[in-house]
C-alpha atoms as a PDB file:
ATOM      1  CA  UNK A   1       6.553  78.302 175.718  1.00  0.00           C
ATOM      2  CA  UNK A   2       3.043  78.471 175.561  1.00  0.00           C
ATOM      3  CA  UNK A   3       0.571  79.477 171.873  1.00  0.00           C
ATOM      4  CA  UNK A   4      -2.479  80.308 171.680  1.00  0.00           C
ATOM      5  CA  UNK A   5      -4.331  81.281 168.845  1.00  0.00           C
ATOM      6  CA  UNK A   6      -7.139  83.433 169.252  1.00  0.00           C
ATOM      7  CA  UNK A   7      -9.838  83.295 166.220  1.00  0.00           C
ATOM      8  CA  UNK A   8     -12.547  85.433 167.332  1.00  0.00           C
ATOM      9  CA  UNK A   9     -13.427  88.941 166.874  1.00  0.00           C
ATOM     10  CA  UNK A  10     -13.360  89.896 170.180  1.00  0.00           C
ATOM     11  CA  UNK A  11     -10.471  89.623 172.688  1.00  0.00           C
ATOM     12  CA  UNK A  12     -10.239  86.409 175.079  1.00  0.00           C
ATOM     13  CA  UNK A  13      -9.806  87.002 178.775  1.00  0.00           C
ATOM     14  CA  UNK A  14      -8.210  83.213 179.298  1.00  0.00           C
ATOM     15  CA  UNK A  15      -6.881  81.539 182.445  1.00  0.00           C
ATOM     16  CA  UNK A  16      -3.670  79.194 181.357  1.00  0.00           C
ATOM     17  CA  UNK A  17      -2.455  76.500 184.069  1.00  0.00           C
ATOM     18  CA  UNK A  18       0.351  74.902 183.223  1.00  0.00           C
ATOM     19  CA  UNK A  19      -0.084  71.650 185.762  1.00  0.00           C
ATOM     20  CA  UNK A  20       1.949  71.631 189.377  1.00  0.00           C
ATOM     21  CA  UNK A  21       5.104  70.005 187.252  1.00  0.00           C
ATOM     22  CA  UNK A  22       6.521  73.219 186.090  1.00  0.00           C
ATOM     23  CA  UNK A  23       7.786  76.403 187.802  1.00  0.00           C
ATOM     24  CA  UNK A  24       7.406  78.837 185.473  1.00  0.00           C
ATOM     25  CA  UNK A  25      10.060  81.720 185.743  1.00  0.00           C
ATOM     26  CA  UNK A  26       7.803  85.234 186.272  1.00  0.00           C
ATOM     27  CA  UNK A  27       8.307  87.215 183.127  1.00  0.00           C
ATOM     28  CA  UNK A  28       6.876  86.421 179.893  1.00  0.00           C
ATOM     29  CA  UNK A  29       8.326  87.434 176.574  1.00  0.00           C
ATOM     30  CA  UNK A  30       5.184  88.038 174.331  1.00  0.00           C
ATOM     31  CA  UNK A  31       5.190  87.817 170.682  1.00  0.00           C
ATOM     32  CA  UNK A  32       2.129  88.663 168.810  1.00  0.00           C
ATOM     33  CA  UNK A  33       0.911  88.596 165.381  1.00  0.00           C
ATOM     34  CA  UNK A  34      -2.410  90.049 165.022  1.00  0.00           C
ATOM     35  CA  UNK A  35      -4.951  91.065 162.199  1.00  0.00           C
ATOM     36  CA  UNK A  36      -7.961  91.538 160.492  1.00  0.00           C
ATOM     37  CA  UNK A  37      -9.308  87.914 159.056  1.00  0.00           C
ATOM     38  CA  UNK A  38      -9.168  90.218 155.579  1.00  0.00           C
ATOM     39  CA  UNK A  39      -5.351  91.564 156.104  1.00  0.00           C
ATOM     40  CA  UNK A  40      -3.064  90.546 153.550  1.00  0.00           C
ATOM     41  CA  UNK A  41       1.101  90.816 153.841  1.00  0.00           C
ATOM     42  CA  UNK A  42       2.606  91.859 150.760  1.00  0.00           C
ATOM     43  CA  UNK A  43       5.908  93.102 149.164  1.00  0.00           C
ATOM     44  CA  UNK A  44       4.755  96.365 149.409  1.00  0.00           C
ATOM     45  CA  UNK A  45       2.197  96.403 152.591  1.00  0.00           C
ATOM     46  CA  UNK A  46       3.078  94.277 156.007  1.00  0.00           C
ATOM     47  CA  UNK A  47      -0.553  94.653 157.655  1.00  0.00           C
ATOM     48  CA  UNK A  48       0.333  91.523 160.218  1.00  0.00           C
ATOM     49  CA  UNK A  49       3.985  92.326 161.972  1.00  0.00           C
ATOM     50  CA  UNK A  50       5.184  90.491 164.978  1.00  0.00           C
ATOM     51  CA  UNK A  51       4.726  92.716 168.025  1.00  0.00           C
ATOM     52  CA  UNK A  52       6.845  92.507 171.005  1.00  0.00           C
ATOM     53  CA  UNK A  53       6.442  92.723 174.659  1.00  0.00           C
ATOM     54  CA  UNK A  54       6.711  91.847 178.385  1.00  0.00           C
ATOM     55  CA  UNK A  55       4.078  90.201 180.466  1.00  0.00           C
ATOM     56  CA  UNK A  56       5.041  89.720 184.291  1.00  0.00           C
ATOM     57  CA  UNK A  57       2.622  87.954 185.826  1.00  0.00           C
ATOM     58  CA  UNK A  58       3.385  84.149 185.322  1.00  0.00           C
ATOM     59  CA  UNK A  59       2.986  81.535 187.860  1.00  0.00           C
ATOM     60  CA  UNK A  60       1.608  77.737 187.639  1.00  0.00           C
ATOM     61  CA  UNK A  61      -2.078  79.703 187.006  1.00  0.00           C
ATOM     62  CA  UNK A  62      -2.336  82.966 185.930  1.00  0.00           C
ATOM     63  CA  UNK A  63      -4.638  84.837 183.471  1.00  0.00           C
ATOM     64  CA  UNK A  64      -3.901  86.813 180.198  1.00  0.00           C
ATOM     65  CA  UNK A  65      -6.150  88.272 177.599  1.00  0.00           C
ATOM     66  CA  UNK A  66      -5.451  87.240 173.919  1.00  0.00           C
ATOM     67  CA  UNK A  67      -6.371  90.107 171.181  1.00  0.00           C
ATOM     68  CA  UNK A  68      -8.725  89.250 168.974  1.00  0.00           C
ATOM     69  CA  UNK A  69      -7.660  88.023 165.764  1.00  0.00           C
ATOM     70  CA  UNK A  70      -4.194  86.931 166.967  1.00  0.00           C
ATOM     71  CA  UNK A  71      -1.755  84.417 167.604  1.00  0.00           C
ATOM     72  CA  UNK A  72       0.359  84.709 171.053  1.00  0.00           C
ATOM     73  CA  UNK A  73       3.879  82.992 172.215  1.00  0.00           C
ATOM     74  CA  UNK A  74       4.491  83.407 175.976  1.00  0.00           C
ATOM     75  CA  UNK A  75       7.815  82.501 175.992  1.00  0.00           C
ATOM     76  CA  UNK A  76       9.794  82.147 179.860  1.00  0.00           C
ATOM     77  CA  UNK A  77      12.079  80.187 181.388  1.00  0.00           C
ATOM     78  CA  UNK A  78      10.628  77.070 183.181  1.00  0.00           C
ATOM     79  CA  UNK A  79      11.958  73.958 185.281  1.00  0.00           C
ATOM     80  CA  UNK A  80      10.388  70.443 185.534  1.00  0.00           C
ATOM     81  CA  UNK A  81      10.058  69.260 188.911  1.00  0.00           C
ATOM     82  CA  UNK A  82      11.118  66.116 189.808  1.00  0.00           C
END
């Protein structure tokens, strides 16, 4: 699993390696809360919801852009080479 938290206005075109070690499955499941630095969750209001999707384009590099405002979990199945 890999987080990243994103804290700037403006969305973040990032390259993640995750070192020659791993082999990463391809697909990602992507899990991302996201708001306005002023959003608020409430009883009655839920601004910031998790959002759910697919990202297939893993591999020991690859690149992803991060909204702004967010935090991300790439979540994929992965094996430790020996």
């Amino acid at each position: 699993m890999v987080k990243v938290v994103n804290a700037q206005a403006a969305a973040a075109r990032t390259r993640v390696g995750l070192g020659t070690r791993v082999q990463p499955g391809s697909t990602a499941r992507v899990t991302t809360l996201q708001g306005s630095p002023d959003d608020v969750n409430t009883a009655f209001s839920t601004p910031i919801a998790p959002r759910e999707s697919r990202f297939s384009g893993v591999s020991n590099t690859f690149t992803y852009t991060f909204p702004p405002n967010s935090v991300t979990f790439l979540r994929f199945p992965a094996r430790v080479r020996g």
